[in-house]
Protein backbone atom coordinates (compact mmCIF):
# COMPACT_ATOMS: atom_id res chain seq x y z
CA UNK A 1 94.47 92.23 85.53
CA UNK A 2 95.58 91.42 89.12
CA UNK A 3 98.66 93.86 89.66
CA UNK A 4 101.40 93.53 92.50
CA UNK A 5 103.06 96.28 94.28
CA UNK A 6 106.59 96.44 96.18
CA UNK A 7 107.14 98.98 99.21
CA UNK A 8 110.39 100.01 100.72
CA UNK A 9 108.68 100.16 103.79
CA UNK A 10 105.88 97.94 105.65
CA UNK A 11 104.41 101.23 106.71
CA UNK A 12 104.20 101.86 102.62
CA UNK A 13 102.42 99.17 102.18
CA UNK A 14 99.56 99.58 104.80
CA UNK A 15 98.50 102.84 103.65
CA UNK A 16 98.58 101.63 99.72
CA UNK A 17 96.36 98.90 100.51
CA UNK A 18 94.11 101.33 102.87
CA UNK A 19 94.04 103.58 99.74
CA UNK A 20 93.13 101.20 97.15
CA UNK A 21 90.40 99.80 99.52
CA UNK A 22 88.53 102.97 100.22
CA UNK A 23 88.30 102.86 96.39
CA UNK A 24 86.86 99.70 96.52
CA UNK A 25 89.43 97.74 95.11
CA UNK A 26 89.11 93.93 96.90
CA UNK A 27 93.31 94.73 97.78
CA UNK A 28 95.31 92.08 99.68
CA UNK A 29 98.35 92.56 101.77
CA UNK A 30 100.67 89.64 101.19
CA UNK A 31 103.97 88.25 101.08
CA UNK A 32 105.84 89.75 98.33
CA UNK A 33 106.67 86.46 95.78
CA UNK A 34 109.97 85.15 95.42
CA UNK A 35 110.21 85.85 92.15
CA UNK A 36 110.33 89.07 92.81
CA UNK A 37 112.18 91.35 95.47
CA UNK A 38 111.16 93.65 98.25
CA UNK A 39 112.93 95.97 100.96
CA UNK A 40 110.24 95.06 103.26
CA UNK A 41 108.99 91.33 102.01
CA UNK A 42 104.86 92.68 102.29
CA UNK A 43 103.42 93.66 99.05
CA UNK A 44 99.56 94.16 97.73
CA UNK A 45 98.06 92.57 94.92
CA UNK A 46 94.96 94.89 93.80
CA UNK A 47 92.84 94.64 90.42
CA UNK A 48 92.41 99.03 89.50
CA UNK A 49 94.29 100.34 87.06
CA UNK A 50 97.82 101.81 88.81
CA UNK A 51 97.74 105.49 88.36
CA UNK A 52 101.83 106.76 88.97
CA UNK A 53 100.07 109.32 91.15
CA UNK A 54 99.99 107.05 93.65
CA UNK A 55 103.26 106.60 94.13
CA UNK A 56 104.80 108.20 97.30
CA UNK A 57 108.12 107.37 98.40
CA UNK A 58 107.70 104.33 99.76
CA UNK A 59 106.62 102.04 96.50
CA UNK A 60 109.36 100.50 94.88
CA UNK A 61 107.93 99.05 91.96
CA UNK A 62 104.39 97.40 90.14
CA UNK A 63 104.50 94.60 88.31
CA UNK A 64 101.40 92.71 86.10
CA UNK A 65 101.36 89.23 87.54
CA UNK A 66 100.87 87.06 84.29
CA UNK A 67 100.38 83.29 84.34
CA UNK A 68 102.81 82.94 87.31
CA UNK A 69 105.07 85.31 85.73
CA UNK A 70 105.68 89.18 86.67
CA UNK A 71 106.45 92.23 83.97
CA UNK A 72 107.32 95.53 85.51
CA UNK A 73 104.88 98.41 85.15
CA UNK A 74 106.17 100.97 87.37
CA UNK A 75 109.82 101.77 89.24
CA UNK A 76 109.76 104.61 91.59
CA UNK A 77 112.65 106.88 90.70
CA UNK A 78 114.99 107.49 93.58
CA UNK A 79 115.80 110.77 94.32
């Protein structure tokens, strides 16, 4: 299931998608869809399983991209 990830920060989303590659996830950096909104309009789509662990401050949200349509997983909490 191809997955999509929102960052509050373009620095947020570099580091995701360097973490999901080094565990050999085939992750993409990419505009975020406009279906769906983003602090800092990049977002990666990425195929593992999302594990809430990996959620540091700067992920906003996850979302399943079905069929051209997008259902929430995850919303980081602010503090």
């Amino acid at each position: 299931m191809d997955q999509i990830a929102t960052f509050y920060t373009h620095f947020g989303a570099l580091q995701f998608h360097k973490r999901l590659k080094s565990q050999g996830d085939q992750a993409v950096l990419m505009p975020v869809p406009r279906k769906l909104s983003a602090s800092c309009g990049t977002c990666v789509r990425f195929t593992l399983p999302f594990d809430p662990a990996w959620a540091g401050e700067d992920l906003e949200a996850v979302y399943a991209a079905e069929e051209g349509t997008y259902r929430l997983l995850f919303e980081n909490q602010e503090e």
